[in-house]
C-alpha atoms as a PDB file:
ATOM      1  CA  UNK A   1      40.093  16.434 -48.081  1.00  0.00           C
ATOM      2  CA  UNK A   2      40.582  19.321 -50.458  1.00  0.00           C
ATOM      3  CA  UNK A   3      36.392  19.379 -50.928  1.00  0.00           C
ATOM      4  CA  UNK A   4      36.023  18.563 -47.287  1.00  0.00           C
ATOM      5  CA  UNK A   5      36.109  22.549 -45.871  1.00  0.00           C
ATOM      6  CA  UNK A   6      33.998  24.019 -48.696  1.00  0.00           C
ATOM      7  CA  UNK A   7      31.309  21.868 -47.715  1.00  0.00           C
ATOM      8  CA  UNK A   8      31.604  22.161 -44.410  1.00  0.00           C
ATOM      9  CA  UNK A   9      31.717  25.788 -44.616  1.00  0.00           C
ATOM     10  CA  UNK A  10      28.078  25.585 -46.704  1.00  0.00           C
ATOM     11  CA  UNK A  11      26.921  23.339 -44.266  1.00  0.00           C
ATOM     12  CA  UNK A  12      27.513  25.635 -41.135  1.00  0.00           C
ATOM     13  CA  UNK A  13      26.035  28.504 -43.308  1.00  0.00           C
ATOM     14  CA  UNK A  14      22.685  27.013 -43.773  1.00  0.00           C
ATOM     15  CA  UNK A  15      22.375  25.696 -40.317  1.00  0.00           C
ATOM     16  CA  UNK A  16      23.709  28.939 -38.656  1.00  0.00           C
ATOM     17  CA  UNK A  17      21.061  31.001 -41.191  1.00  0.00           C
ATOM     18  CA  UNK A  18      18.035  28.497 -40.589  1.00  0.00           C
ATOM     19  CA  UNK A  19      17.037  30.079 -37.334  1.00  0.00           C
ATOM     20  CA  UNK A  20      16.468  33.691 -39.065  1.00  0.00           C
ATOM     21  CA  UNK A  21      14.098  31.823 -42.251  1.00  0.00           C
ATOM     22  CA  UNK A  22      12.303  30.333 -39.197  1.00  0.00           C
ATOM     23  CA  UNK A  23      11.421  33.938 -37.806  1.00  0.00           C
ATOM     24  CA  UNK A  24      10.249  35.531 -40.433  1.00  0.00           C
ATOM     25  CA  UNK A  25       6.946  33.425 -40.503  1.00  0.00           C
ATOM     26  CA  UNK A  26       6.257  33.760 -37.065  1.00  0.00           C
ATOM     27  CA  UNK A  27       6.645  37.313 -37.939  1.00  0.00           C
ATOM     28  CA  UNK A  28       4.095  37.374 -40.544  1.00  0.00           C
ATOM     29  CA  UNK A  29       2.325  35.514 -38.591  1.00  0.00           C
ATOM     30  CA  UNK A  30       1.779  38.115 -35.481  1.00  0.00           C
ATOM     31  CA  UNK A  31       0.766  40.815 -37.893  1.00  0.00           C
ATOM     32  CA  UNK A  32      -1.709  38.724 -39.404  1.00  0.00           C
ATOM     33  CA  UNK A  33      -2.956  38.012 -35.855  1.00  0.00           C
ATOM     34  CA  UNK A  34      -2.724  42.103 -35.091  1.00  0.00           C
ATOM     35  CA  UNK A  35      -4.496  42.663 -39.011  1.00  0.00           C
ATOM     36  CA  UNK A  36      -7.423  40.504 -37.375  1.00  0.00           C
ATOM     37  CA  UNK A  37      -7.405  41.529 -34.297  1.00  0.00           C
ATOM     38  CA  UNK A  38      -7.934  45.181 -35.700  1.00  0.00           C
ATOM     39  CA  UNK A  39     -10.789  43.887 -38.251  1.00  0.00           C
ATOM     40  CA  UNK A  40     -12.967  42.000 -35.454  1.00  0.00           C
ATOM     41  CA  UNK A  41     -12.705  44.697 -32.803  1.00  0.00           C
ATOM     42  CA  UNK A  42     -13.305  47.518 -35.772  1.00  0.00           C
ATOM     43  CA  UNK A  43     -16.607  45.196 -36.785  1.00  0.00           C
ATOM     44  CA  UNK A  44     -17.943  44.539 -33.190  1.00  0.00           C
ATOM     45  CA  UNK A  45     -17.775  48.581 -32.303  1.00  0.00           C
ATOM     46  CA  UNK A  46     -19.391  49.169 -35.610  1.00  0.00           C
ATOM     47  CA  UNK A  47     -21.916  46.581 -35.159  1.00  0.00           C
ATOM     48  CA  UNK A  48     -22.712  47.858 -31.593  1.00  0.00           C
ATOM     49  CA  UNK A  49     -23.748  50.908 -32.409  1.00  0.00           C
ATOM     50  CA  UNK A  50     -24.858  50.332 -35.605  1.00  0.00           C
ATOM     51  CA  UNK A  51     -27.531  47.752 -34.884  1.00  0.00           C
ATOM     52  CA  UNK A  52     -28.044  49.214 -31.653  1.00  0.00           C
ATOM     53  CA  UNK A  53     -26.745  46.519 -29.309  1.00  0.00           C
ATOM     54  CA  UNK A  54     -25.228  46.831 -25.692  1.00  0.00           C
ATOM     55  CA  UNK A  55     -21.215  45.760 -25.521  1.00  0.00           C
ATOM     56  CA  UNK A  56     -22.593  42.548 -24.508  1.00  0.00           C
ATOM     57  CA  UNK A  57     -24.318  41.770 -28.198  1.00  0.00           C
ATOM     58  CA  UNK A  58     -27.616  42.145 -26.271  1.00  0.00           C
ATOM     59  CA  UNK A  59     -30.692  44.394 -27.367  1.00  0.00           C
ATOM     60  CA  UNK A  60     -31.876  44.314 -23.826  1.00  0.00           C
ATOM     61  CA  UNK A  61     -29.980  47.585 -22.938  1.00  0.00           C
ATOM     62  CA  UNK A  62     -30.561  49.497 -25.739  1.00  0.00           C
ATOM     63  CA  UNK A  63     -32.509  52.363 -25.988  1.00  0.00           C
ATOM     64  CA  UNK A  64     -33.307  52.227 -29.662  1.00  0.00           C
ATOM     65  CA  UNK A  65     -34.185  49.617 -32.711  1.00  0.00           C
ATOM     66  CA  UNK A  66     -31.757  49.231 -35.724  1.00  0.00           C
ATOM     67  CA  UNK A  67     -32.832  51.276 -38.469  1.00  0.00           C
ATOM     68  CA  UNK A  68     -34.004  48.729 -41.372  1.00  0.00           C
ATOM     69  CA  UNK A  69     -34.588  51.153 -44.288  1.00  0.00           C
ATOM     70  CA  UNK A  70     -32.860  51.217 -47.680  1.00  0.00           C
ATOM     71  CA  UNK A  71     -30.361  53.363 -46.981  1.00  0.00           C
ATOM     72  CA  UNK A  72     -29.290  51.904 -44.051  1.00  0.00           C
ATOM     73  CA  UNK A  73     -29.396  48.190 -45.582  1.00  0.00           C
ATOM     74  CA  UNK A  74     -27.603  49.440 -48.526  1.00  0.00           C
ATOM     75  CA  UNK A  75     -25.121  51.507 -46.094  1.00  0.00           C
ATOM     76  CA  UNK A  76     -24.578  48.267 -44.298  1.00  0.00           C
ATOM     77  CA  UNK A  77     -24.294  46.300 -47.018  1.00  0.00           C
ATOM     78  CA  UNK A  78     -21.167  48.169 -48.404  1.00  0.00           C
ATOM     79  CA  UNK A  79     -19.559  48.594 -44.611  1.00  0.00           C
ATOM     80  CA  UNK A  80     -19.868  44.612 -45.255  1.00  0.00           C
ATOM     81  CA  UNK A  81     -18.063  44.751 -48.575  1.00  0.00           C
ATOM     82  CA  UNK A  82     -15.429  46.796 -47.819  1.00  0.00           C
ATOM     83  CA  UNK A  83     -14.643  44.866 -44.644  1.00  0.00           C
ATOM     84  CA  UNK A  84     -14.039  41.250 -46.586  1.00  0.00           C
END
C-alpha cells in the first residue's frame, strides 16, 4: 500500500502530460505545412514571370519568350539552388 500512491501519482502525471507531447508535433507539423506553402507559392510567382508564363502555367497569354542566354540560365540555375 505504502508504494501504491507514488505510483499512482506517476501514473496520472504521464497520462495527464501526454496530451501536451501529442501537440507539439502537430505543431511542427503546421509550420512545416506554412514553410511549404511559402516555398511553392514563392517558386510559382517566380517562375511566372520568370519564364514568361500566364498564372495559369500557359505560354498562350504571354507577350514575351523566356530569355535562354547564359546569364539567365546561370541566374536560374542559382534561384534553383538556393530554393532546395
Amino acid at each position: 500500500m505504502r508504494y501504491l500512491a507514488p505510483a499512482l501519482l506517476a501514473v496520472s502525471a504521464i497520462a495527464l502530460s501526454a496530451p501536451a507531447f501529442a501537440q507539439a508535433p502537430q505543431a511542427a507539423s503546421q509550420s512545416a505545412d506554412a514553410r511549404l506553402k511559402a516555398l511553392y507559392d514563392a517558386e510559382w510567382t517566380w517562375r511566372t514571370q520568370e519564364l514568361a508564363l500566364d498564372p495559369d502555367g500557359d505560354r498562350e497569354g504571354s507577350d514575351r519568350f523566356p530569355s535562354v542566354d547564359a546569364a539567365s540560365q546561370a541566374r536560374r540555375a542559382a534561384y534553383w539552388n538556393k530554393a532546395l
